[in-house]
Protein backbone atom coordinates (compact mmCIF):
# COMPACT_ATOMS: atom_id res chain seq x y z
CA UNK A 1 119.45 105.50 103.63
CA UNK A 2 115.47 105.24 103.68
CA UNK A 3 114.41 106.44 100.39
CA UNK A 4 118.08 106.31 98.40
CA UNK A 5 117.46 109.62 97.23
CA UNK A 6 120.78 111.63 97.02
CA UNK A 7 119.97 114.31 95.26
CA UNK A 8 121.37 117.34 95.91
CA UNK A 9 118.03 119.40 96.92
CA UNK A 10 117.53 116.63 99.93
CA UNK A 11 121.13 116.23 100.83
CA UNK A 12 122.39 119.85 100.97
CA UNK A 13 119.56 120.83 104.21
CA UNK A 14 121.05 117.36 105.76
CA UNK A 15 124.55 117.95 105.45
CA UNK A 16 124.19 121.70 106.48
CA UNK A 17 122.45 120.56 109.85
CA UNK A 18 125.01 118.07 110.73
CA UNK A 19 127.46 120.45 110.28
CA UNK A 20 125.92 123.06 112.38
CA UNK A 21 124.96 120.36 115.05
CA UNK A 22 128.28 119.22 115.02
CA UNK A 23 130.11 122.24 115.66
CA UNK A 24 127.54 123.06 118.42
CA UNK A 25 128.43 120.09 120.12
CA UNK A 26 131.65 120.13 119.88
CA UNK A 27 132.00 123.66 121.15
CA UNK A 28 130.46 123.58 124.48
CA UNK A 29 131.14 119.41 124.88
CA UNK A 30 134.84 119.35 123.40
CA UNK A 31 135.75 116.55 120.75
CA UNK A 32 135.96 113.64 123.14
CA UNK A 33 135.33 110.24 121.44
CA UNK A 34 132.26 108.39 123.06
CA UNK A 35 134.38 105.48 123.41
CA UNK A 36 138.03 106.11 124.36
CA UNK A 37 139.96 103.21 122.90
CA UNK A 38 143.75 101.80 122.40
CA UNK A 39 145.17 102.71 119.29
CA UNK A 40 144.64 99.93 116.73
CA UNK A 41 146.87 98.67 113.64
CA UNK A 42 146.73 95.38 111.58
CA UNK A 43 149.35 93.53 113.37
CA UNK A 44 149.35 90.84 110.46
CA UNK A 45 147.73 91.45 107.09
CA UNK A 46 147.02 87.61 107.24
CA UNK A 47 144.05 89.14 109.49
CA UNK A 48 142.21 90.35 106.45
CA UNK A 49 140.69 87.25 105.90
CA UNK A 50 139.92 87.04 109.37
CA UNK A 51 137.54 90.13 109.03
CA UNK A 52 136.04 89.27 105.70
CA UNK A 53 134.51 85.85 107.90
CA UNK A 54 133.74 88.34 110.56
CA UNK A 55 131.77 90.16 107.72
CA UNK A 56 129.85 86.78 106.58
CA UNK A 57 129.28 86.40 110.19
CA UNK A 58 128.02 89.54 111.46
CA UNK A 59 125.78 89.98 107.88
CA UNK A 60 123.94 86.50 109.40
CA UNK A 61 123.65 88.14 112.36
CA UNK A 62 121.80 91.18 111.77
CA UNK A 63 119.04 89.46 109.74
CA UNK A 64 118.23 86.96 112.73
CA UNK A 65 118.27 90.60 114.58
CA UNK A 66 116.23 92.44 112.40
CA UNK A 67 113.89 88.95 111.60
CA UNK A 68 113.62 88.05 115.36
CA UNK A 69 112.43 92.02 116.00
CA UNK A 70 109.51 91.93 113.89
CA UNK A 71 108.37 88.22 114.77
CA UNK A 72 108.27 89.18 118.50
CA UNK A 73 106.31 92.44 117.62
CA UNK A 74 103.97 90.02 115.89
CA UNK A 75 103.84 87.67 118.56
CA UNK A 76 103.12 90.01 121.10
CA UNK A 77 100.29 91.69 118.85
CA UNK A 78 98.26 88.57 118.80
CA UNK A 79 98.35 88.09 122.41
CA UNK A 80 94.74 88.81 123.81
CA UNK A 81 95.94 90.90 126.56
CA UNK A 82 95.17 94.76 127.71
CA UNK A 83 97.68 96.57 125.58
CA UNK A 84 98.41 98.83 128.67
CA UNK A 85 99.79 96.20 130.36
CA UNK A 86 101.36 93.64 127.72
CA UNK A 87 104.93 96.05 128.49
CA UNK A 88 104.65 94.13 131.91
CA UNK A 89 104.66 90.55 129.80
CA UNK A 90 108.05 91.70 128.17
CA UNK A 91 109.46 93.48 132.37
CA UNK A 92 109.57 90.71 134.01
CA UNK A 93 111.97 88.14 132.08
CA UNK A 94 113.65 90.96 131.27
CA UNK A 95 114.20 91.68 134.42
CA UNK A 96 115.62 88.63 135.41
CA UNK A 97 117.68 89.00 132.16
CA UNK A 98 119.27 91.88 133.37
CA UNK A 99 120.09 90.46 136.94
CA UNK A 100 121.92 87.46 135.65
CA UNK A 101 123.67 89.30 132.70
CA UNK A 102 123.94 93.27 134.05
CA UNK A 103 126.08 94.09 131.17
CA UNK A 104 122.56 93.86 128.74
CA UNK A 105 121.24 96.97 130.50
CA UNK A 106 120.77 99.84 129.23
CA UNK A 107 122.83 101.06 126.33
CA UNK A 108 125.72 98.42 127.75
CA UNK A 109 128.33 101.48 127.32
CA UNK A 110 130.52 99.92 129.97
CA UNK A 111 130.41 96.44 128.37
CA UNK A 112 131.43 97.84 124.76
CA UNK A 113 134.14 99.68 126.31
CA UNK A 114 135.47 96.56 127.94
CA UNK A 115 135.14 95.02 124.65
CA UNK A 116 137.34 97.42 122.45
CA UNK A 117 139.76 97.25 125.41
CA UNK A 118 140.04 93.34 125.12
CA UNK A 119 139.05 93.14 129.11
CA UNK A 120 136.60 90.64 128.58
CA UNK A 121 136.32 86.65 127.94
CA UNK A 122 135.52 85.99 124.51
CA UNK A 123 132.69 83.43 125.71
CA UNK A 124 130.96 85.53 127.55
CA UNK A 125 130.65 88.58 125.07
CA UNK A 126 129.72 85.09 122.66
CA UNK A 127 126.67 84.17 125.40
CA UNK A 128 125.97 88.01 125.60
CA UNK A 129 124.66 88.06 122.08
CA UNK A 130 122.15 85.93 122.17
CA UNK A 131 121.02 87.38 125.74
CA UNK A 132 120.72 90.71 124.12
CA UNK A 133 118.65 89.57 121.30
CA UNK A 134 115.92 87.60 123.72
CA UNK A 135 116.15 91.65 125.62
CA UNK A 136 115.86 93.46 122.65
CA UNK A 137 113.13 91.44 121.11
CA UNK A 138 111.51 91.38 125.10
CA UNK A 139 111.62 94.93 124.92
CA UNK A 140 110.61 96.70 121.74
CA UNK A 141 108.41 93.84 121.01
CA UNK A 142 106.20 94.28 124.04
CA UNK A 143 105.93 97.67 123.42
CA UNK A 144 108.65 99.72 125.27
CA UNK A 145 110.25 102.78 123.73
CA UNK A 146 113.68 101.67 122.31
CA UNK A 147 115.86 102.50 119.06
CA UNK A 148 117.90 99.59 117.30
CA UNK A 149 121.19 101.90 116.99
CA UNK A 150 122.48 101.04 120.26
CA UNK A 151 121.51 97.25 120.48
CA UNK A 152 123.05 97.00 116.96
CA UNK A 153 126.18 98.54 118.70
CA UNK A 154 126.56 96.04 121.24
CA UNK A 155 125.56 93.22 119.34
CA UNK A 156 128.52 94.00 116.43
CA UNK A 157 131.06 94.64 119.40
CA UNK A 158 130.04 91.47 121.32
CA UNK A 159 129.99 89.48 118.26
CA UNK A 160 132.88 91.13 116.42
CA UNK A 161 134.92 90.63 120.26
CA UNK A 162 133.89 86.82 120.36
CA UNK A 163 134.82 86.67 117.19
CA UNK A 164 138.39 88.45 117.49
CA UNK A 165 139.12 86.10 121.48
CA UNK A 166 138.50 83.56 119.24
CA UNK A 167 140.93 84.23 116.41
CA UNK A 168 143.61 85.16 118.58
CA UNK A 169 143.87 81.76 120.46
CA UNK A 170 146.24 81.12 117.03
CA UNK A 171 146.52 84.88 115.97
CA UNK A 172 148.24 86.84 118.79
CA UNK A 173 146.79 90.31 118.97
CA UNK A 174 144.12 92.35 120.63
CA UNK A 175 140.47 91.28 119.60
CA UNK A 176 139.30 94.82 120.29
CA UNK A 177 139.91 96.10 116.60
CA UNK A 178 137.98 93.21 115.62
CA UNK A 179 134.88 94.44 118.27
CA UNK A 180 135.26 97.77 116.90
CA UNK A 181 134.80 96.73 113.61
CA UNK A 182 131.96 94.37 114.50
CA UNK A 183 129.95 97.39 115.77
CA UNK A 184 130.64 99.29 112.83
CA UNK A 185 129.55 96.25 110.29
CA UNK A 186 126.39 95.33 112.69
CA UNK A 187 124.88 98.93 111.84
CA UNK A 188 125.94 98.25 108.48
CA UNK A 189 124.80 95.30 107.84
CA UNK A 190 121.13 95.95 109.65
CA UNK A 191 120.48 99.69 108.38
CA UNK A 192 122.22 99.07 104.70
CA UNK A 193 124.13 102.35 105.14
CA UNK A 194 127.94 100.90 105.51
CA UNK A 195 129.47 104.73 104.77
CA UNK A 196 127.22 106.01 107.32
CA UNK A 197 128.45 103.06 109.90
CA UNK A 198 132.09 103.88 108.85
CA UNK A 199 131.72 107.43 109.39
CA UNK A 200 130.01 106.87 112.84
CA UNK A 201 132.07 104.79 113.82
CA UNK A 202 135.37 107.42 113.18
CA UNK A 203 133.34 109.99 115.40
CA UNK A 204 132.82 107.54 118.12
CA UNK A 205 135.75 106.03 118.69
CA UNK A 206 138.54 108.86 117.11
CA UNK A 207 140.19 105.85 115.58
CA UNK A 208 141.18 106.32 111.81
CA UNK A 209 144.04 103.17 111.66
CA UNK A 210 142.01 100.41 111.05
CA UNK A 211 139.90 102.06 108.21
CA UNK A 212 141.17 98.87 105.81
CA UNK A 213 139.13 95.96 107.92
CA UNK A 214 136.80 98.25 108.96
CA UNK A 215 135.55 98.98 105.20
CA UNK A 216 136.20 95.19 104.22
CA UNK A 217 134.15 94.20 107.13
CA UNK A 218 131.00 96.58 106.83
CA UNK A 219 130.83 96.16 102.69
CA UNK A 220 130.74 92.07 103.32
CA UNK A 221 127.65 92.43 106.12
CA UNK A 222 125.78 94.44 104.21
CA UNK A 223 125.92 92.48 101.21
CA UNK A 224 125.85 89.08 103.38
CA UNK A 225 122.33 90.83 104.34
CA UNK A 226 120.97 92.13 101.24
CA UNK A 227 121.23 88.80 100.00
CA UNK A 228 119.31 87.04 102.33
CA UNK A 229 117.13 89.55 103.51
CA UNK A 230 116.68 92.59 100.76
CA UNK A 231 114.64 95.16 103.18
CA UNK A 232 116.53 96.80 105.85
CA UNK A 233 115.14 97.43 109.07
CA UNK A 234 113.95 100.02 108.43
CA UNK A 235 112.22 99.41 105.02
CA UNK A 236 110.77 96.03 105.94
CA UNK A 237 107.81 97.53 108.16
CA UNK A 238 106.91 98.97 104.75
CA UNK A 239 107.17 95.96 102.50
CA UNK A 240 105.33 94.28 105.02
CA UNK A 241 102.86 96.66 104.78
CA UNK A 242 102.91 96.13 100.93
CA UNK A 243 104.34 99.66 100.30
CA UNK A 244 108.22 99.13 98.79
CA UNK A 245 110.93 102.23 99.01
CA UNK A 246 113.02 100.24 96.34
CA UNK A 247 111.86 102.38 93.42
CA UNK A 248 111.90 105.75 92.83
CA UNK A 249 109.51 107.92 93.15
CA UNK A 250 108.19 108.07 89.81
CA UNK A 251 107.81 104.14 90.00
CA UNK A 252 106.09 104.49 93.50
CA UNK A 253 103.59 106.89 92.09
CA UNK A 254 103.05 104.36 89.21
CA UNK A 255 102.38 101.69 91.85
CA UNK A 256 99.94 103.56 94.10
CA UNK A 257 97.95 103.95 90.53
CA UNK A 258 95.84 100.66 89.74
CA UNK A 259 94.11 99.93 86.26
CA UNK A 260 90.44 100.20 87.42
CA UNK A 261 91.25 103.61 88.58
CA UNK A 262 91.82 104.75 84.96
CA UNK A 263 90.45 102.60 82.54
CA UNK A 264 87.61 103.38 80.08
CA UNK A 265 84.50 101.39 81.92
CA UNK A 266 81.49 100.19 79.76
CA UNK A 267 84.01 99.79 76.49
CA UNK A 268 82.22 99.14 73.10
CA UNK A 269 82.96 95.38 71.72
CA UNK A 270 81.86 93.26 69.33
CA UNK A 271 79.90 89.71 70.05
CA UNK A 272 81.21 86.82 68.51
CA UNK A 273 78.34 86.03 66.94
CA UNK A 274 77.87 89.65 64.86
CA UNK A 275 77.86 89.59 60.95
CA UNK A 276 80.81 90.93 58.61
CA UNK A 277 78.34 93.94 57.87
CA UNK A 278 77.72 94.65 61.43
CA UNK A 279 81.25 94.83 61.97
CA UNK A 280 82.32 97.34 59.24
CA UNK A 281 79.35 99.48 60.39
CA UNK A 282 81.05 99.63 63.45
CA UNK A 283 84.10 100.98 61.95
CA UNK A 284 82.59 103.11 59.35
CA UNK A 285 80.94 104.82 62.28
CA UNK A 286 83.60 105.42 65.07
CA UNK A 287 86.87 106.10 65.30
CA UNK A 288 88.76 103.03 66.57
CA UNK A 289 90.80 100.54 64.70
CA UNK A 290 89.74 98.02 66.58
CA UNK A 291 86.99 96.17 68.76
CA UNK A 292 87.33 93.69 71.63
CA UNK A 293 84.89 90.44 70.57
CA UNK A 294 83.11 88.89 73.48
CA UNK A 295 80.94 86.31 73.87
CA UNK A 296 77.34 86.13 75.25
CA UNK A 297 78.40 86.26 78.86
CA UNK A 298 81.10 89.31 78.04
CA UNK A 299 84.26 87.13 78.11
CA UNK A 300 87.13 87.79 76.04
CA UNK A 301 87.45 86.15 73.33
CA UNK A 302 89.85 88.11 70.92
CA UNK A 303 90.27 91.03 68.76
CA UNK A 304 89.37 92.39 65.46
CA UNK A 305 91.56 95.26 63.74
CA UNK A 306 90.68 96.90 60.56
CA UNK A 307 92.90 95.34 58.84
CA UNK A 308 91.36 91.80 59.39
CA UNK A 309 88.32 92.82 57.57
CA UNK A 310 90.00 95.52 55.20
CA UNK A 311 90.34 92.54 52.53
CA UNK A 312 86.74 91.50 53.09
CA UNK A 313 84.73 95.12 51.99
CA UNK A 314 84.48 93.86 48.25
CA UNK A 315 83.91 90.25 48.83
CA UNK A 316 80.17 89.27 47.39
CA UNK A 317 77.95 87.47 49.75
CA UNK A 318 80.10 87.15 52.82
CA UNK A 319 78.41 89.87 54.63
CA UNK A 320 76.26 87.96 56.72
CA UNK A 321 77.92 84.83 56.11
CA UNK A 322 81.11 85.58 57.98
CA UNK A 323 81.03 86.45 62.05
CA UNK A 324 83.28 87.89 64.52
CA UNK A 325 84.42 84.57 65.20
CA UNK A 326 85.84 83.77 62.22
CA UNK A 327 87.93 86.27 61.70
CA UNK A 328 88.82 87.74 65.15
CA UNK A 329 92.57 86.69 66.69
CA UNK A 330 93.58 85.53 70.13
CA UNK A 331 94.16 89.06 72.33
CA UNK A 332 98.07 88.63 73.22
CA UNK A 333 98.11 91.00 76.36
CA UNK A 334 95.61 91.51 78.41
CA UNK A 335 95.73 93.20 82.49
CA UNK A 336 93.14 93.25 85.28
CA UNK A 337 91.17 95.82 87.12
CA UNK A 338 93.86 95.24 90.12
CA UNK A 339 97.41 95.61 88.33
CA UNK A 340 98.98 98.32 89.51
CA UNK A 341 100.20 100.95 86.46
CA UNK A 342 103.33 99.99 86.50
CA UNK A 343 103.20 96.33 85.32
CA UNK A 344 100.97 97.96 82.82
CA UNK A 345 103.36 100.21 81.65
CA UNK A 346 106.53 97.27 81.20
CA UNK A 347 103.55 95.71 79.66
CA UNK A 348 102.72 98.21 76.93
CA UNK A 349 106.15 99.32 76.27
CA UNK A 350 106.83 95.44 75.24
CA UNK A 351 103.69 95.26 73.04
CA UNK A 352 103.84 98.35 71.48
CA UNK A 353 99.84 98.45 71.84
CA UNK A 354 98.10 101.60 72.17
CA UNK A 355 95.33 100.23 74.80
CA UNK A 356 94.62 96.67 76.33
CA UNK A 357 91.64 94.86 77.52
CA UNK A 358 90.98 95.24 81.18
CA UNK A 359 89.57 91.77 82.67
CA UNK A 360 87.75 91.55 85.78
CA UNK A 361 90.48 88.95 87.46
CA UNK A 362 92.07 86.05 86.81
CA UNK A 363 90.15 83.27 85.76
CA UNK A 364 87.52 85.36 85.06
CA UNK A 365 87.84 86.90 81.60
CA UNK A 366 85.05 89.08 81.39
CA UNK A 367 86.16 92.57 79.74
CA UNK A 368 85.34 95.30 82.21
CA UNK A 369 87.20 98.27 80.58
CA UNK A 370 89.61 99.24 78.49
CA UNK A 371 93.12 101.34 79.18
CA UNK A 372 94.10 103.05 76.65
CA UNK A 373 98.18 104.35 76.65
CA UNK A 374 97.09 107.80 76.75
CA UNK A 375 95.30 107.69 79.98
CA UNK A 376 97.74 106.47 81.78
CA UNK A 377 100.87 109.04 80.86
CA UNK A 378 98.24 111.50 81.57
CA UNK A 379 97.81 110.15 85.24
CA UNK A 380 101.71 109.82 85.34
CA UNK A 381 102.07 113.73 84.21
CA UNK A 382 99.31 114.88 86.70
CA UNK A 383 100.58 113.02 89.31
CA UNK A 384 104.05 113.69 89.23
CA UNK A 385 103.42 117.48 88.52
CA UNK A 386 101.69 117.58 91.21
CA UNK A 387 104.05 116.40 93.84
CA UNK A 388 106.47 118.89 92.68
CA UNK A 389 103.84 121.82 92.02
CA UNK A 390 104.79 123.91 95.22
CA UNK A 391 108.94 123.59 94.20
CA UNK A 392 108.04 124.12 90.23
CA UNK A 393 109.89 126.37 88.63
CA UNK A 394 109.18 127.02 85.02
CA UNK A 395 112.70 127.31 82.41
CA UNK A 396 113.33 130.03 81.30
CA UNK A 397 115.25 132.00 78.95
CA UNK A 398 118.04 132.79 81.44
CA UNK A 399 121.34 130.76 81.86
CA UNK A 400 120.54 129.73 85.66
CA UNK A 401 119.52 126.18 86.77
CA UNK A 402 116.33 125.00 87.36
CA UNK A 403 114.08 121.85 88.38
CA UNK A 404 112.36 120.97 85.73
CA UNK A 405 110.04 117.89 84.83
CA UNK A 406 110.20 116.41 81.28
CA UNK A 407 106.42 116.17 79.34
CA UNK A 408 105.80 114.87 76.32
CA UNK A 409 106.41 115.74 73.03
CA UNK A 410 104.42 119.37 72.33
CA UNK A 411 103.20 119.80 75.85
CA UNK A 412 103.93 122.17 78.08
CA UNK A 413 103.95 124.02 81.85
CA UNK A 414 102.06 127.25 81.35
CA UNK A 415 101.15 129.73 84.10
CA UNK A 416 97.62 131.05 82.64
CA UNK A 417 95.48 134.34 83.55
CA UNK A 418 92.04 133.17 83.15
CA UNK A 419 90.17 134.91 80.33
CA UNK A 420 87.12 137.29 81.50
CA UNK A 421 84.74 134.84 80.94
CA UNK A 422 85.98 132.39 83.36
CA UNK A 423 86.11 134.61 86.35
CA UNK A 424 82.74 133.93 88.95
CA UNK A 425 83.38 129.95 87.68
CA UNK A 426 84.24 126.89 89.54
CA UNK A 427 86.85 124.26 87.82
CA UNK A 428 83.96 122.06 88.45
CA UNK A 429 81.71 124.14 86.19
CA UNK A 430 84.91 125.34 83.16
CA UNK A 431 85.40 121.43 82.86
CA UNK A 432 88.84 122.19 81.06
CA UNK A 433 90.02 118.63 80.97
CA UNK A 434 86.91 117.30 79.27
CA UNK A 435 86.76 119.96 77.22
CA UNK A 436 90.26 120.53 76.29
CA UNK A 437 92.03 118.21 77.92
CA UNK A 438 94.15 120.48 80.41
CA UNK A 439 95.20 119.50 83.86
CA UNK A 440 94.85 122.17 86.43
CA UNK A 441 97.68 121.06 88.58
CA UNK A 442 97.43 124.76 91.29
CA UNK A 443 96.55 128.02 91.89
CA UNK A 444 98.34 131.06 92.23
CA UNK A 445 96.43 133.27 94.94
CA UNK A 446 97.29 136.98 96.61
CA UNK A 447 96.88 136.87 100.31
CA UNK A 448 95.58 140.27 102.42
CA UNK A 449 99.01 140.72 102.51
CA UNK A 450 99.45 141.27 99.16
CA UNK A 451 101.80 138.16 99.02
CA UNK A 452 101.30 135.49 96.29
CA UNK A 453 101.22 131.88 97.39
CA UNK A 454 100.38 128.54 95.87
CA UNK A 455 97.39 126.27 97.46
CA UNK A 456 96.51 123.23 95.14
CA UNK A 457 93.26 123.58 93.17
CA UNK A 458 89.80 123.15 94.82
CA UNK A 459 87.35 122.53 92.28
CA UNK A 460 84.39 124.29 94.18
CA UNK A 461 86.00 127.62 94.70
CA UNK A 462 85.03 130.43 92.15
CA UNK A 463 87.45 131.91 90.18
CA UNK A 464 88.83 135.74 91.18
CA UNK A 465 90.06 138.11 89.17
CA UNK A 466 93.60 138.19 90.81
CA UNK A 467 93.97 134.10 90.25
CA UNK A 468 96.57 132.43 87.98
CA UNK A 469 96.18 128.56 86.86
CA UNK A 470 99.19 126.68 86.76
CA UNK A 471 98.28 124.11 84.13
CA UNK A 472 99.75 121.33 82.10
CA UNK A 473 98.34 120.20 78.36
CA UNK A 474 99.31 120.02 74.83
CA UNK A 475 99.87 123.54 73.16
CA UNK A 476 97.62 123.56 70.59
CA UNK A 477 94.87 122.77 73.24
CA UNK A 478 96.30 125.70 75.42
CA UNK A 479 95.43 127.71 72.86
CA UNK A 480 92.20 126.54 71.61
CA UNK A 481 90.82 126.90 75.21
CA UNK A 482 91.61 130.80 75.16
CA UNK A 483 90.42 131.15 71.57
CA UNK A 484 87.38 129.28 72.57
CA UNK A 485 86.41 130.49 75.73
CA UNK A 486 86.63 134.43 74.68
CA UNK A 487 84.28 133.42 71.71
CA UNK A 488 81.54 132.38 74.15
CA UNK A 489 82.32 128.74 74.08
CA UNK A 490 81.25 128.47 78.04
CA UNK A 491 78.10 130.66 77.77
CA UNK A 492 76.89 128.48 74.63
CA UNK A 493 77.51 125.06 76.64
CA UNK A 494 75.47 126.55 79.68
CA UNK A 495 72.77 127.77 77.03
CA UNK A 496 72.58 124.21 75.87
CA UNK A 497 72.15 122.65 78.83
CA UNK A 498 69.53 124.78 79.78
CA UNK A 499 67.88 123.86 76.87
């Protein structure tokens, strides 16, 4: 319900304790229903409408619930009071809350079941909503230990009973179905896990017969909810901490990422005021296509490809006639040191560029770096490697399943014995990724024991001769990093820094 991840690797260790809990339970406690209740039918299937309003009215309901929670946590967090003693701000009016209305206390177990039985006035269970809100809010927000569960129970089955009094004054029946549904659709509505609600809800109460209203009813809260109020409440302490759980995780890990954490600082560019024959120097002598122009202050102020000046080489007397000015276009995308990689990313794939200018800010259009494509699916790769590197398994040429992560074209998950010459070494000192490019993403290490066990990779920690890398890079660099380093490769780097 949290992180909407269903796979089957997180759901199988759920569904296996439930199970086991369940039968537990059951076995020394019997299979009594929490709440013993009258059996329930729809009397009238003109009451299907009824429920769907119930629904609308209950989805309303949870968001001033889960709204009002937060606000009153806030509230009570800006008082300048002795936090050991702000619960005693939220004791006393509640209290005097629970002397007037005695059905808000505790759990209210007694004043649910009088609900689903019908044995109480539909005005009062009406007033006894908003009394448990102001105790709920009194409560959690002043910093008592309380779940939401349980108020969300009684609020639905106060609410949903109200609701159901009220409807029968022209609809004879029992408004307990509709209090029983009410609970169910409150938990709905304010978690966002209406299956879950149902489900509960058929353990609690041992009452399958109104399954039609009761699905009708949750499936309209929670999407009366989600409209107005997309974050559960349970997910809205992280949005309003600016962390989402609305994307996966690959998309999360792309959001934690921002562009001044990978970009290319100090990037070469061109002033506007250069000659022609500066510029195709420039390209004569490096490898890029093209060059960011700037002007004297190191503001953007567009680009120059090859292929602007490609038509220019044999011109006669233009060379130091024609600047970067003249010929240099408007950059079409640009991003900022503080994007995160993902806007980057929808940004690139609708450009089809292979880097883009990084500017300090907005309104400030001074080029600070640039971020090339590359670097960022290689912080995607590591990254998400790395989260699964303990579970990895690599495929193999047997027929049985495994978890695998998809890498680019030509690169590959390789578990490597280092050469010779790398044992006595730090990662810090082989350098692999500047020299070849290759992500160490762990280590495979023998305990006393004898055992082998992964630990991730500590850069300052020599090499032994019974270590394994795990590491990630494109295969012909794989290679050329074995060839290389048995030829001497790291002894004549060391040499020439010595030097």
């Amino acid at each position: 319900i949290i992180l909407r991840d269903f796979a089957i690797v997180t759901f199988s260790p759920i569904l296996v304790a439930s199970v086991v809990a369940t039968a537990v339970s059951r076995h020394y406690l019997g299979d009594n229903p929490a709440f013993p209740v009258p059996g329930f039918s729809i009397g009238d299937w003109m009451e299907l409408p009824a429920y769907v309003v119930l629904g609308v009215l209950v989805g309303v309901v949870s968001v001033i619930y889960v709204r009002t929670l937060y606000w009153s946590e806030d509230k009570f967090a800006e008082l300048r009071f002795p936090e050991p003693l702000k619960p005693l701000l939220g004791a006393v009016p509640l209290g005097l809350l629970a002397l007037a209305f005695p059905q808000i206390y505790g759990i209210g177990y007694g004043s649910m079941v009088e609900a689903l039985n019908g044995d109480m006035v539909w005005t009062l269970m009406l007033g006894l909503v908003a009394v448990k809100l102001i105790a709920v809010n009194l409560t959690l927000g002043s910093g008592f230990s309380g779940g939401i569960f349980a108020p969300a129970l009684f609020l639905g089955g106060m609410l949903g009973g109200a609701f159901g009094g009220a409807v029968h004054v022209w609809m004879p029946g029992s408004p307990g179905g509709f209090a029983m549904v009410g609970m169910a659709a409150m938990v709905a509505a304010s978690t966002r896990g209406p299956i879950t609600a149902i489900l509960i809800l058929f353990e609690m109460t041992g009452e399958y017969a109104i399954i039609l209203p009761l699905m009708l009813a949750c499936i309209v809260a929670t999407l009366v909810s989600q409209r107005i109020m997309p974050e559960s409440i349970f997910t809205l302490k992280f949005a309003r901490e600016g962390r989402s759980l609305n994307y996966g995780r690959e998309s999360a890990i792309l959001k934690s990422w921002h562009v001044g954490d990978v970009m290319e600082n100090n990037p070469v560019t061109v002033r506007e005021s250069e000659s022609l024959d500066a510029i195709l120097d420039r390209f004569l002598s490096s490898p890029e296509s093209h060059f960011y122009v700037v002007d004297d202050h190191g503001e953007l102020k567009g680009r120059i490809s090859i292929h602007d000046v490609k038509d220019l080489i044999n011109a006669e007397g233009l060379g130091h006639v024609v600047i970067a000015a003249d010929i240099c276009h408007p950059a079409e995308h640009v991003c900022y040191r503080q994007d995160d990689l993902e806007e980057v990313l929808m940004l690139l794939t609708r450009s089809d560029e292979q880097d883009l200018p990084v500017l300090e800010r907005p309104g400030r259009p001074m080029v600070v770096g640039v971020l090339h494509r590359k670097a960022l699916f290689d912080v995607y790769n590591q990254e998400v490697l790395h989260k699964d590197v303990l579970g990895m398994k690599v495929v193999t040429s047997d027929t049985g399943m495994h978890d695998c992560v998809e890498l680019p074209e030509l690169y590959r998950v390789q578990l490597l014995t280092p050469p010779d010459e790398m044992i006595g070494r730090t990662l810090r000192e082989l350098e692999l990724r500047r020299r070849w490019g290759i992500t160490v993403l762990a280590l495979k290490r023998k305990g006393w024991s004898g055992a082998s066990y992964n630990e991730l990779p500590d850069p300052d920690r020599r090499l032994e001769p019974v270590d394994r890398l795990l590491v990630v890079g494109h295969v012909d660099d794989l290679d050329r990093m074995v060839l290389e380093v048995r030829a001497g490769a790291l002894d004549e780097e060391t040499e020439g820094r010595g030097d």
